[in-house]
Protein backbone atom coordinates (compact mmCIF):
# COMPACT_ATOMS: atom_id res chain seq x y z
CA UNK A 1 67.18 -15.06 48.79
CA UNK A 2 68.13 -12.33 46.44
CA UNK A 3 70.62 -9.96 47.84
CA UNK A 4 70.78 -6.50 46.69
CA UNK A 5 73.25 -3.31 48.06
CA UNK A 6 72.27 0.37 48.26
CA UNK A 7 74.13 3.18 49.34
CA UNK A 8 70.80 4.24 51.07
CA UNK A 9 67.60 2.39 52.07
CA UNK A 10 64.50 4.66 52.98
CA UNK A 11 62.19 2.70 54.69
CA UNK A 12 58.57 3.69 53.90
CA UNK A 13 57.53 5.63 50.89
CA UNK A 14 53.84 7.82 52.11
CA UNK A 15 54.78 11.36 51.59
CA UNK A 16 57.52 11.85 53.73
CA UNK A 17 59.71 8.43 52.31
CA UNK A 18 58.50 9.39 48.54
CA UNK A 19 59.94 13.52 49.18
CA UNK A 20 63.11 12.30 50.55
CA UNK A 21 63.86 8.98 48.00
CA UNK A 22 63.39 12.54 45.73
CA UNK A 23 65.54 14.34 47.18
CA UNK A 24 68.26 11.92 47.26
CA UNK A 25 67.70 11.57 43.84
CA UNK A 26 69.50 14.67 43.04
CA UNK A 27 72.86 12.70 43.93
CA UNK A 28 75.14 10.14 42.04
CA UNK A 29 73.64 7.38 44.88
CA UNK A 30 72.05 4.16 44.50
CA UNK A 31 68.69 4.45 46.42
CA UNK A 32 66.30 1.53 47.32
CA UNK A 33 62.72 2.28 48.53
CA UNK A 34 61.39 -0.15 50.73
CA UNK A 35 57.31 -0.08 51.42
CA UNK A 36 55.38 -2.85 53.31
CA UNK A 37 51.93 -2.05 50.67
CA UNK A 38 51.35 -2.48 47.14
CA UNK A 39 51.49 1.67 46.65
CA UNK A 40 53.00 4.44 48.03
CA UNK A 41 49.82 6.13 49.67
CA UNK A 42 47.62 3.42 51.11
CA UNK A 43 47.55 5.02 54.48
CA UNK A 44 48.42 8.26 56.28
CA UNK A 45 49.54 9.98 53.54
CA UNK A 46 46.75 9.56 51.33
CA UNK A 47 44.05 9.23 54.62
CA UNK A 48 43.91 13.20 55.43
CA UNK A 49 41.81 16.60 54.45
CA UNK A 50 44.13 17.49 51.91
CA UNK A 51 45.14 21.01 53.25
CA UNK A 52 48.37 22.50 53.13
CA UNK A 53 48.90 24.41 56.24
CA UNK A 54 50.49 27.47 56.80
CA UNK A 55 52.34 27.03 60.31
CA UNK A 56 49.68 28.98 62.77
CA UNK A 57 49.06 25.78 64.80
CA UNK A 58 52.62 24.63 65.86
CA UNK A 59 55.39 25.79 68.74
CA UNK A 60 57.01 28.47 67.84
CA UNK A 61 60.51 27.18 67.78
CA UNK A 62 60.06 23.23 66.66
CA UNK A 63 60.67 21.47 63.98
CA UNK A 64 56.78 21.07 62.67
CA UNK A 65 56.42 24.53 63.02
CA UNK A 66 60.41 25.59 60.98
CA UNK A 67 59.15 23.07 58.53
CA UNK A 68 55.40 23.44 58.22
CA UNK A 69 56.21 27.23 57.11
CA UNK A 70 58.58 26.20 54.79
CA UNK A 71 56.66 23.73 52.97
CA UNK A 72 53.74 25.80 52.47
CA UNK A 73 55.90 29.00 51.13
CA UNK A 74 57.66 27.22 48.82
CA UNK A 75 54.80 24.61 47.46
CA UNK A 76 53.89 26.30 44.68
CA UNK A 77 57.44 26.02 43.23
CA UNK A 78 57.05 21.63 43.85
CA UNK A 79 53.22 21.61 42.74
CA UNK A 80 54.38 23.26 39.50
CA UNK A 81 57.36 20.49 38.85
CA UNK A 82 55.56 17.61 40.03
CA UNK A 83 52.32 18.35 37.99
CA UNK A 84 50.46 18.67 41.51
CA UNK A 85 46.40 19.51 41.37
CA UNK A 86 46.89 22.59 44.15
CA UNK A 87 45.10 25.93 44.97
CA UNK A 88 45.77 28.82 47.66
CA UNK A 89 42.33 29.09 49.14
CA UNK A 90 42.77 30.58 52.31
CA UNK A 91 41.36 29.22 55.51
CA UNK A 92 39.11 30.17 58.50
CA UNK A 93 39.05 28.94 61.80
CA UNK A 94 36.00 30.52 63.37
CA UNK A 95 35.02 31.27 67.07
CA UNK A 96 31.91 32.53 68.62
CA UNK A 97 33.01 33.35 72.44
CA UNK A 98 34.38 35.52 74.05
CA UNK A 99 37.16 32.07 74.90
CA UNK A 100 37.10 31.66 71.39
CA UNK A 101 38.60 34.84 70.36
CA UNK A 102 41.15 34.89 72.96
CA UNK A 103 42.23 31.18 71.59
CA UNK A 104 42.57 32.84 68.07
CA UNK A 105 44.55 35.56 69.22
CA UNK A 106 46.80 33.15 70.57
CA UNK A 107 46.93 31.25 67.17
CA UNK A 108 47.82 34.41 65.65
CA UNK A 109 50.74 35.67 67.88
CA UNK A 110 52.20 32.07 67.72
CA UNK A 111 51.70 32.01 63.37
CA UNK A 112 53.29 35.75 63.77
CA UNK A 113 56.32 34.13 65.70
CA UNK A 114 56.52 31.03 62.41
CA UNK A 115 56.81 33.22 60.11
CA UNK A 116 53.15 32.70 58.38
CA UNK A 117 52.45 35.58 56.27
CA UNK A 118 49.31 37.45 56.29
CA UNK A 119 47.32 36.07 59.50
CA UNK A 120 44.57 38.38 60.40
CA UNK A 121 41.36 38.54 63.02
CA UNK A 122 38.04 39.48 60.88
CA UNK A 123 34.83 40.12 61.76
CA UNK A 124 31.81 38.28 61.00
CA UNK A 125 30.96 40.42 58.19
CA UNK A 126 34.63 39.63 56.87
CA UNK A 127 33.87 36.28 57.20
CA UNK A 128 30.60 36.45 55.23
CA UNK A 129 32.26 37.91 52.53
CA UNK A 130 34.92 34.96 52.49
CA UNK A 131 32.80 32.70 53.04
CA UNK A 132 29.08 33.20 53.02
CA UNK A 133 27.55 30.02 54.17
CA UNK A 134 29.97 29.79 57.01
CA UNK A 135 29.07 30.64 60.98
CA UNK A 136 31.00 32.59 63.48
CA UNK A 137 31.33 36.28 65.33
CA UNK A 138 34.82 36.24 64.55
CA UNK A 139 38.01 34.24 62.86
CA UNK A 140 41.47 33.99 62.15
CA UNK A 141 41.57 34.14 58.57
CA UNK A 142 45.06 32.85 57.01
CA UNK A 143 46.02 33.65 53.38
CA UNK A 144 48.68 31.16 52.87
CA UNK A 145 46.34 27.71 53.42
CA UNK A 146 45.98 25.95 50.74
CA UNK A 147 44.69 22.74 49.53
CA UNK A 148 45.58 19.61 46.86
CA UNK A 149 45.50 16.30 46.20
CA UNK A 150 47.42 14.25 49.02
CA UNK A 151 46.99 10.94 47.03
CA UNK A 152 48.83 12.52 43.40
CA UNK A 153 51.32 14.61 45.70
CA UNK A 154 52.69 11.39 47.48
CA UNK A 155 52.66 9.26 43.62
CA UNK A 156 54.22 12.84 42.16
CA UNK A 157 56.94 12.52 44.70
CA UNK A 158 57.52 8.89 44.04
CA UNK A 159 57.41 8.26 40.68
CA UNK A 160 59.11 11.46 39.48
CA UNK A 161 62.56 9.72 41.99
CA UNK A 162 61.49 6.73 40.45
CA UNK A 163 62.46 8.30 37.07
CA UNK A 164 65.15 9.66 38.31
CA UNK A 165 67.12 6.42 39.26
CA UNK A 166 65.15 5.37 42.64
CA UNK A 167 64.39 1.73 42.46
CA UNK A 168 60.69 1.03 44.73
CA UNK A 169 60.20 -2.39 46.06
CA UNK A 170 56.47 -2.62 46.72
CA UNK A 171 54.97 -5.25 49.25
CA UNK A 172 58.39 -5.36 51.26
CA UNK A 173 57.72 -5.32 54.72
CA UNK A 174 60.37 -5.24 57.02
CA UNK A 175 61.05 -8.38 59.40
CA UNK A 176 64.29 -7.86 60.63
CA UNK A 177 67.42 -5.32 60.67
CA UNK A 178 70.95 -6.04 61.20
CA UNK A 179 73.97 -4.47 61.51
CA UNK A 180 77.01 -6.30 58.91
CA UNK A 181 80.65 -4.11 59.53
CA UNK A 182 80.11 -1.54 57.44
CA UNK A 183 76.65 -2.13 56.45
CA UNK A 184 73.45 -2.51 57.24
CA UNK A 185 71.36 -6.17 56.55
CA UNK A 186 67.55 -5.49 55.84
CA UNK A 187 65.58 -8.62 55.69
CA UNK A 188 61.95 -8.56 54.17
CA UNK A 189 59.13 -11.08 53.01
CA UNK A 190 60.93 -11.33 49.74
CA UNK A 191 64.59 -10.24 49.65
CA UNK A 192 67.33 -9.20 51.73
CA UNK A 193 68.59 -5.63 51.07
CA UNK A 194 72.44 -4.66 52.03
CA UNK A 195 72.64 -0.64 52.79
CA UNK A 196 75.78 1.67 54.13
CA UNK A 197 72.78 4.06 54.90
CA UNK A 198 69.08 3.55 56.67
CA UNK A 199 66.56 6.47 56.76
CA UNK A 200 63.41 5.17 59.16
CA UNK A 201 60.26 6.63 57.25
CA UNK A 202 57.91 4.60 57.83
CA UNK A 203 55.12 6.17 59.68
CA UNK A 204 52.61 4.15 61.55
CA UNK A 205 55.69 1.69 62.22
CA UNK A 206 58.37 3.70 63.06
CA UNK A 207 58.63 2.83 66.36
CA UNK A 208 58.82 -0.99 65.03
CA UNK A 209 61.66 0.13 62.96
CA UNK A 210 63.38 1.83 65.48
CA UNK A 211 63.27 -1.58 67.76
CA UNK A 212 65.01 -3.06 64.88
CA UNK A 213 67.90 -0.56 65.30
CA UNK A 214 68.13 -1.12 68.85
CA UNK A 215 66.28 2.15 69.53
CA UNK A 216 63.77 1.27 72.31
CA UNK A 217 63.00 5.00 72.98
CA UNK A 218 59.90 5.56 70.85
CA UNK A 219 55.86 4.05 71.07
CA UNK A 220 53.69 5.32 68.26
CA UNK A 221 50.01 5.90 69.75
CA UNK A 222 47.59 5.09 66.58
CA UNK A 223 44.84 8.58 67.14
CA UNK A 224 42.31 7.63 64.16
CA UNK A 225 40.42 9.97 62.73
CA UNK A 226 36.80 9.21 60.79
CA UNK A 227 35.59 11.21 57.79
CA UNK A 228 32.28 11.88 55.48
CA UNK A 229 32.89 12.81 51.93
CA UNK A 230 30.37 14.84 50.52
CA UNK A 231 28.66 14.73 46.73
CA UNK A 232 30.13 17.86 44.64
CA UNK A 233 26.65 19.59 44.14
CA UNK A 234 27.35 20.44 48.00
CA UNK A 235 30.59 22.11 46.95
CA UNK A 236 28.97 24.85 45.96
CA UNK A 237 28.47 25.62 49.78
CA UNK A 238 31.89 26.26 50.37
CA UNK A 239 34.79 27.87 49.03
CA UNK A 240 37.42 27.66 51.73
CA UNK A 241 38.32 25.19 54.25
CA UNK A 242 36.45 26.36 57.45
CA UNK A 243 38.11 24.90 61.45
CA UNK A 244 36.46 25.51 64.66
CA UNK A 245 39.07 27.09 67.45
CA UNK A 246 40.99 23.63 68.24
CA UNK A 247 40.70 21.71 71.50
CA UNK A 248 44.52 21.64 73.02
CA UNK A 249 44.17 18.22 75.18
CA UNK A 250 42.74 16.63 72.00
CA UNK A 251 45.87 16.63 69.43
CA UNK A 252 43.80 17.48 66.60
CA UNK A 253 42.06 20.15 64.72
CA UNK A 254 39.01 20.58 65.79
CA UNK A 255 36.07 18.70 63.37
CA UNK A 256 35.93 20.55 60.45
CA UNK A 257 35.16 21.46 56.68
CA UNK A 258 37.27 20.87 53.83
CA UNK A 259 36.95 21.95 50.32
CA UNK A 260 38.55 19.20 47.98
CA UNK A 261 40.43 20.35 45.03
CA UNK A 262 38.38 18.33 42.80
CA UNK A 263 35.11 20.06 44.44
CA UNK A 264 33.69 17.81 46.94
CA UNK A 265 33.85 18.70 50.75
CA UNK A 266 35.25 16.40 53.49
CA UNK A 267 33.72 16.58 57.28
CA UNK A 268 35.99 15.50 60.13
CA UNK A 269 38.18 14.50 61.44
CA UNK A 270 37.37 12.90 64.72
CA UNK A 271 40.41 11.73 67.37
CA UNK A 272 39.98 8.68 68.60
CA UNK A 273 42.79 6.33 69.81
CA UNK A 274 42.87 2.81 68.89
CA UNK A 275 45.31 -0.30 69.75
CA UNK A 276 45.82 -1.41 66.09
CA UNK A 277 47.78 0.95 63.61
CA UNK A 278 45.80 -0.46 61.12
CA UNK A 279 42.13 -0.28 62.19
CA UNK A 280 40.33 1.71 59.26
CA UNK A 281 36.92 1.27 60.51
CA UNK A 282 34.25 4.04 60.70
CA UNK A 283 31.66 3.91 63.42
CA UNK A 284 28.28 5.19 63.58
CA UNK A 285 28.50 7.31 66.57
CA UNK A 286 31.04 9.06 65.62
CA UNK A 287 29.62 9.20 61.34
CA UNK A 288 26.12 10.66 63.40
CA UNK A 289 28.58 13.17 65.64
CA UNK A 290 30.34 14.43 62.26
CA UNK A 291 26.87 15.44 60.96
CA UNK A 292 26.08 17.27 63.82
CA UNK A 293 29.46 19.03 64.33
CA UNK A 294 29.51 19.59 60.27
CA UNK A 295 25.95 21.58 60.72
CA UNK A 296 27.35 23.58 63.09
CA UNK A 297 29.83 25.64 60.62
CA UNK A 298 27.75 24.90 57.78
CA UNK A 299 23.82 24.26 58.13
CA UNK A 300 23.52 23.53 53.99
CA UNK A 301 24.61 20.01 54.86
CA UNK A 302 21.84 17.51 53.78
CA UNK A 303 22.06 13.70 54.73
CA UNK A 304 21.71 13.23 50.82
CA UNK A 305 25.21 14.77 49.97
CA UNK A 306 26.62 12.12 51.70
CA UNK A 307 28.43 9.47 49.37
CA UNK A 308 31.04 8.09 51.32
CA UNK A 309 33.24 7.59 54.35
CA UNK A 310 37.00 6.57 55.34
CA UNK A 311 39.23 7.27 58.42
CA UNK A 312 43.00 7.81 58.65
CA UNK A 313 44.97 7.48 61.27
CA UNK A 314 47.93 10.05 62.66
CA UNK A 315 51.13 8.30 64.37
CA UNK A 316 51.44 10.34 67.21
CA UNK A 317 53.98 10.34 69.71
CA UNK A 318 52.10 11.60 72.83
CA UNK A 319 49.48 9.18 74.63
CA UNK A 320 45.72 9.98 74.94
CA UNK A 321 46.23 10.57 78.70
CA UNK A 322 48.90 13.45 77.64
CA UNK A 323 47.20 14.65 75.11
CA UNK A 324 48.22 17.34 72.28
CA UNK A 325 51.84 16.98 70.03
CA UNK A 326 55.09 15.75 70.43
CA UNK A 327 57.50 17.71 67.66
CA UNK A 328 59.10 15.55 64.68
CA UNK A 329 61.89 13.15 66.27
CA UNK A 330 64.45 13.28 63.27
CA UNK A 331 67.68 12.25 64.88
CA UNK A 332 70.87 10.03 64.27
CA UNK A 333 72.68 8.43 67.60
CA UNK A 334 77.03 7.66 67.37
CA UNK A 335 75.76 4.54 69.00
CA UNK A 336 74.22 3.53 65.61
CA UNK A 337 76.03 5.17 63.06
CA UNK A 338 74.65 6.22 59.50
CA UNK A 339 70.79 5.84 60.95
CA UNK A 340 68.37 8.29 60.24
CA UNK A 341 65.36 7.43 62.42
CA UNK A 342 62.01 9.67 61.63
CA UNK A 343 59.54 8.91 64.20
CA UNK A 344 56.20 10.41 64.94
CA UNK A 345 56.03 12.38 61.61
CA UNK A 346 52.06 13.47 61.85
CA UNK A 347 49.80 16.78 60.61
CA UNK A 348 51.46 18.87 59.16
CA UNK A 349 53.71 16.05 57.66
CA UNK A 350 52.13 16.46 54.40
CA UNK A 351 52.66 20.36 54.01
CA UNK A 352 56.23 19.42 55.70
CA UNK A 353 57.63 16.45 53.50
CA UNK A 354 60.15 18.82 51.27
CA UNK A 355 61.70 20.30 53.80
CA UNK A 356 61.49 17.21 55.94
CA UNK A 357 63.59 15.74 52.86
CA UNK A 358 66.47 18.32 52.47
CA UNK A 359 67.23 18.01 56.49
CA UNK A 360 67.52 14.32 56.16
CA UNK A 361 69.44 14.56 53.20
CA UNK A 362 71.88 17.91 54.44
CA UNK A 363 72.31 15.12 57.67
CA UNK A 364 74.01 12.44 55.28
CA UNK A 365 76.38 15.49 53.41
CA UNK A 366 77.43 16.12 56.57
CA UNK A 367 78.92 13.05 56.45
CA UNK A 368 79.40 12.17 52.75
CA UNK A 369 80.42 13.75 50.22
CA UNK A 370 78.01 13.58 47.36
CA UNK A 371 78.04 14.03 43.93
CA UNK A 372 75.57 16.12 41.98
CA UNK A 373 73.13 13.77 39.12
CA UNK A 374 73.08 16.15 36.12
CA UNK A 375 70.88 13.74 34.45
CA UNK A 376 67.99 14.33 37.07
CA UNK A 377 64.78 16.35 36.45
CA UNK A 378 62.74 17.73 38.49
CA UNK A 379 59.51 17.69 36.01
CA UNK A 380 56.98 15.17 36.33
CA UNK A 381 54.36 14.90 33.32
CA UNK A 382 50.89 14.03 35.10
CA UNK A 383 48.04 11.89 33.22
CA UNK A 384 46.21 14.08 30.89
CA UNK A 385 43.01 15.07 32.37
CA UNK A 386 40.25 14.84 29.25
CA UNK A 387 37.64 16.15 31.51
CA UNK A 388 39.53 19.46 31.74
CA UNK A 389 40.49 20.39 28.14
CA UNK A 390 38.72 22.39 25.74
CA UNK A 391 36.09 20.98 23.14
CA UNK A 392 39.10 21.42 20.91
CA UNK A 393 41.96 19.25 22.66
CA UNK A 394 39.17 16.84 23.47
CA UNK A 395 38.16 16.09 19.92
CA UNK A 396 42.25 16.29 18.67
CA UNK A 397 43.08 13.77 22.13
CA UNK A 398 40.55 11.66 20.16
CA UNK A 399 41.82 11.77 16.72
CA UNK A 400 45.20 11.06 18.27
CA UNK A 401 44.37 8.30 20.60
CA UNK A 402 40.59 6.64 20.08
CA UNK A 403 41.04 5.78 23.42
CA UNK A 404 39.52 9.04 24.88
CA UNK A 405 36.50 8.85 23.05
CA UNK A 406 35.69 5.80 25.53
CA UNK A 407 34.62 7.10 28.83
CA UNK A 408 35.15 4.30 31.60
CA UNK A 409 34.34 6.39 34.53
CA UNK A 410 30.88 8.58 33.87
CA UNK A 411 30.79 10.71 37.81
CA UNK A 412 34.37 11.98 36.94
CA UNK A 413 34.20 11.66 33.09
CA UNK A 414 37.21 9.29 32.98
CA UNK A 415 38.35 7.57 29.31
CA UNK A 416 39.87 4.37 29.17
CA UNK A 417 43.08 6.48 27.73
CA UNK A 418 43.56 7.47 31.27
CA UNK A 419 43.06 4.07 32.87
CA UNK A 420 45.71 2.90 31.05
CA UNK A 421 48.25 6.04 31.40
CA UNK A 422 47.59 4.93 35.49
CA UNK A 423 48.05 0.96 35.01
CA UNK A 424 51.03 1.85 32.72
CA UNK A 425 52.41 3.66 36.10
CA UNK A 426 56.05 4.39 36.23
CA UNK A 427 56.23 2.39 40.11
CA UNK A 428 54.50 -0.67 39.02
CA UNK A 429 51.43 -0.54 40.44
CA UNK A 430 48.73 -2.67 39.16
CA UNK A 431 45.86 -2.60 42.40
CA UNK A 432 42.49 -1.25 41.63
CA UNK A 433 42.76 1.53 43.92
CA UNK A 434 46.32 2.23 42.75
CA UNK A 435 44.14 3.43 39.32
CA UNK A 436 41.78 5.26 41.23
CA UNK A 437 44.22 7.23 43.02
CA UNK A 438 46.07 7.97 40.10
CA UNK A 439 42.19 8.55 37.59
CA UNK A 440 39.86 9.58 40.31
CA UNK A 441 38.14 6.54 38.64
CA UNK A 442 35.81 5.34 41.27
CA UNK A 443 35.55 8.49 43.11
CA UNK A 444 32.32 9.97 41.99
CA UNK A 445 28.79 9.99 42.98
CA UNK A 446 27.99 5.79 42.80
CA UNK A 447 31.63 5.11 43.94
CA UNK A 448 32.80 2.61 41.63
CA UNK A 449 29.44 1.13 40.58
CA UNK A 450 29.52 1.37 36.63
CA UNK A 451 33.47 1.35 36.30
CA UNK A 452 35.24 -0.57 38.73
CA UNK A 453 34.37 -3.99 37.11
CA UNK A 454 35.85 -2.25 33.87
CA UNK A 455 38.68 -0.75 35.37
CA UNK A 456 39.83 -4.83 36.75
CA UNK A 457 39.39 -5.99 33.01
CA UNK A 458 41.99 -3.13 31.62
CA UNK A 459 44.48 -3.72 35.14
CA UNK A 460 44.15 -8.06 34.37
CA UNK A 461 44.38 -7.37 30.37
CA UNK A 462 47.32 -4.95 30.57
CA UNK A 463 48.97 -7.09 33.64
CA UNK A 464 48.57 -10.29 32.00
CA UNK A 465 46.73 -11.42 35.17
CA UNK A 466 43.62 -12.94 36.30
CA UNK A 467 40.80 -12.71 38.74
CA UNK A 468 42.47 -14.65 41.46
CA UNK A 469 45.80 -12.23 41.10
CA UNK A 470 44.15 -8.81 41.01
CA UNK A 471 44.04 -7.16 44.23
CA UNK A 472 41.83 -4.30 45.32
CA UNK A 473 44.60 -2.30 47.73
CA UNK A 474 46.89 -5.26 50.01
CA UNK A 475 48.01 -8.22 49.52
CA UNK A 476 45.55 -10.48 51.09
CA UNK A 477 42.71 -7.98 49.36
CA UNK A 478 41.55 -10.22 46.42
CA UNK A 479 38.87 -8.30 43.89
CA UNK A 480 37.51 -11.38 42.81
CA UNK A 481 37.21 -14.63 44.78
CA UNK A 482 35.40 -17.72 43.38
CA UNK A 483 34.34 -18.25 39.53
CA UNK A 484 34.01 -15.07 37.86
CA UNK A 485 31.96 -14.41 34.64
C-alpha cells in the first residue's frame, strides 16, 4: 500500500472537516483530508433547510450557542470570500397560545443572554407585514437569520483549502487507526496515511472514529429528518423562513417552512430515530404529516407544488428516550495525545463550522508553533452563473465561450459552459450529483429528466470514462448498468 505522512489528518470533510482543512490552510502544514464518499457534501451537510441561525435556540453558556452566534455575525465576511449564494432574511417562529407566547419569551431571554442581535416579540399584524401569507397571534421575529446554499458553502470551504495546499482523498473510508511513536497510522480502503496530528470530523461516524482512538465514551443516535421540496412558482408565498414554537423533548425545530436561496421552499423536517446512519428513505406517513403540518403556517400549499423529497439525518448525542441536545464534544485527552475528537456536531453545525474551525485549530497552536502561509487566499471564484447576468454579459459570455449559448439544463437555465466549469472541479469530483450540486443541474421542475442523460455524456467525455465507471453519488451507485445506447 501507498504510504503517505501529514502533519495533520482531518477525518471527514461535510462542513465542519471542509471549514477546518481551511483553516489550517492558513499555516506552513501539510494537511490530508480524508472522506469515506466521492464528495464533500453527500450527507448532513448538504441534507438540511439551509438556514443560518442566529443563536436564539441554544444554552446560554455552551459551545453551540458561543459558536452559533459567532458564525452567523461574521458570515457575511466568509460568504463574500468564498463566493457563497447567501441572504439575511430574517425569521419567524410563530405561536398562537397563550403556552406559545410564554415559550417565545423564553427563546428570547435565552437569544438576549447569546448575544443575538435584534430579537423581538411582534404582533400578528407585525407578522402580516413580514410575512403576509404566514399564520400566528404572535412571534419572535429575529433579524440576524439568514439563509444559503449548504451544498456550495461545504464545496466553497473545500475547494478554496484545496487551492490553498490541502490535498482531499475522496472514497477513503477509515478501517483502522493506530498509534506509531510519534505518529499516528490511518489505514483506509486504499492507502495508509501516517499523521503527527488527527482531528475526528466525521459526523455520522464519529463515534466509530473515536473507538478507533480508544475513546469508548461516545454513541451517535442517527434522528432523521424527511423533507418536501416545493416548485418555485410556490415561492412566491413566502419570503422568510417561518418555525412553529419548538417541541423541547423532540431535539428538533419544530416542522417548518424554508425559503431556498434559489426560490423554492422546503417543508420539514420531521425527527425520527433510526438504527442505520445511513437510512435516507422517506416514508409516506410522515411525506402526508409534512403536508398537513406545512398547511398549518402556510395554507397556499397545493399538492401540485410538490416536486421532490429527501431526508437528512442529524448525529445527535442524546437518545430518543432523553430527548433534546447534547452541546458540541470538541475535546483532546493526555491519554491520547495530539487527538482532536469532534463528536456529535449537529444543527447549528452549519451556521457554526468557522468558528468550530479556529477552536480546533487555536487547540493545535497551543501546542505547536505554526508558521503563517503568505501564499494563501482566502478568495474563491464560484462558476459563473449565465442565468443571472444581464442580456449584455450573456451575449459577450457567448462570444467568448460558445459554450453558453448551449443550455443543458432548461428548469434552471444551465449551459454546458457550466457543466464543465463543475466536472473541471478543483477536488476531483466527477459523480453526477457532484455536478448538480455544484450547477443546480437537475434541480428544477422535472428533476433531471431532459439533462441528466446529457450531463453523464460531458462527466464520461471529460473523465475519459464509460457507462460502467460513472457513478450517480457512492461508490456502489452505478448510473448506467447493462448495454447502454
Amino acid at each position: 500500500m501507498t504510504k503517505k505522512q501529514y502533519d495533520v489528518i482531518v477525518i471527514g470533510s461535510g462542513v465542519v472537516g471542509s471549514a477546518i482543512a481551511r483553516e489550517l490552510s492558513k499555516y506552513d502544514l501539510n494537511v490530508g483530508v480524508l472522506e469515506k464518499e466521492l464528495d464533500v457534501v453527500c450527507e448532513t451537510s448538504g441534507r438540511n433547510s439551509g438556514v443560518l441561525h442566529a443563536g436564539f435556540n441554544n444554552k446560554p453558556g455552551s459551545l453551540m450557542a458561543k459558536f452559533c452566534v459567532e458564525g452567523n455575525q461574521g458570515f457575511d465576511k466568509v460568504a463574500k470570500e468564498l463566493n457563497i449564494p447567501f441572504k439575511r432574511t430574517g425569521k419567524l417562529v410563530t405561536g398562537f397560545s397563550d403556552e406559545d407566547i410564554k415559550v417565545l419569551e423564553e427563546l428570547k431571554e435565552k437569544g438576549d443572554k447569546n448575544g443575538v442581535k435584534g430579537l423581538e416579540i411582534v404582533s400578528e399584524k407585525r407578522i402580516k407585514e413580514l410575512a403576509p401569507n404566514v399564520k400566528g397571534t404572535k412571534a419572535l421575529y429575529s433579524p440576524m437569520t439568514g439563509i444559503l446554499d449548504p451544498f456550495i458553502y461545504t464545496i466553497a470551504l473545500a475547494e478554496n483549502a484545496c487551492e490553498n495546499g490541502v490535498e482531499f482523498y475522496l472514497g477513503r473510508e477509515v478501517k483502522e487507526i493506530k498509534r506509531k511513536e510519534q505518529y499516528y497510522e490511518i489505514i483506509t480502503n486504499k492507502e495508509t496515511y501516517f499523521t503527527k496530528w488527527v482531528i475526528n470530523s466525521a459526523g455520522l461516524n464519529s463515534d466509530k472514529i473515536a473507538r478507533m482512538l480508544g475513546i469508548t465514551d461516545y454513541t451517535i443516535y442517527p434522528c432523521r429528518g424527511e423533507y418536501f421540496i416545493l416548485d418555485q412558482k410556490a415561492g412566491k408565498y413566502l419570503n422568510i423562513p417561518a418555525y412553529p414554537v419548538p417541541n423541547k423533548k423532540e431535539g428538533g425545530l419544530g416542522i417548518h417552512l424554508t425559503p431556498s436561496i434559489h426560490g423554492n421552499i422546503f417543508i420539514g423536517p420531521s425527527a425520527d430515530y433510526i438504527d442505520e446512519n445511513d437510512n435516507y428513505s422517506a416514508t409516506e406517513e410522515v411525506m402526508d404529516m409534512l403536508v398537513r403540518e406545512g398547511r398549518k403556517i402556510l395554507p397556499q400549499i397545493k399538492r401540485e407544488h410538490f416536486i421532490r423529497n429527501f431526508s437528512g439525518i442529524r448525529p445527535k448525542l442524546v437518545s430518543k428516550e432523553k430527548g433534546g441536545y447534547a452541546d458540541f464534544v470538541i475535546e483532546e485527552r493526555k491519554e491520547i495525545p495530539n487527538v482532536i475528537n469532534l463528536v456529535g456536531i449537529e444543527s447549528p453545525g452549519l451556521t457554526s463550522a468557522v468558528p468550530i474551525a479556529r477552536y480546533v485549530v487555536e487547540k493545535i497552536k497551543n501546542k505547536e508553533t505554526l508558521k503563517e502561509n503568505k501564499k494563501f487566499n482566502p478568495i474563491r471564484k464560484g462558476i459563473v452563473k449565465f442565468s443571472e447576468q444581464s442580456e449584455e454579459k450573456q451575449a459577450e459570455l457567448i462570444r467568448e465561450n460558445p459554450d453558453y449559448g448551449e443550455i443543458i439544463c432548461r428548469c434552471e437555465t444551465i449551459t454546458k459552459a457550466e457543466i464543465l466549469s463543475a466536472v473541471r472541479n478543483p477536488l476531483g469530483v466527477g459523480t453526477v450529483t457532484g455536478i448538480k450540486y455544484r450547477t443546480r443541474a437537475m434541480m428544477g421542475r422535472c428533476q433531471g429528466g431532459y439533462c441528466q442523460t446529457r450531463i453523464a455524456e460531458i462527466i464520461m467525455k471529460e473523465k475519459n470514462s464509460n457507462t460502467d465507471e460513472l457513478k450517480y453519488s457512492r461508490e456502489n451507485g452505478k448510473m448506467f448498468v447493462g448495454k447502454v445506447r
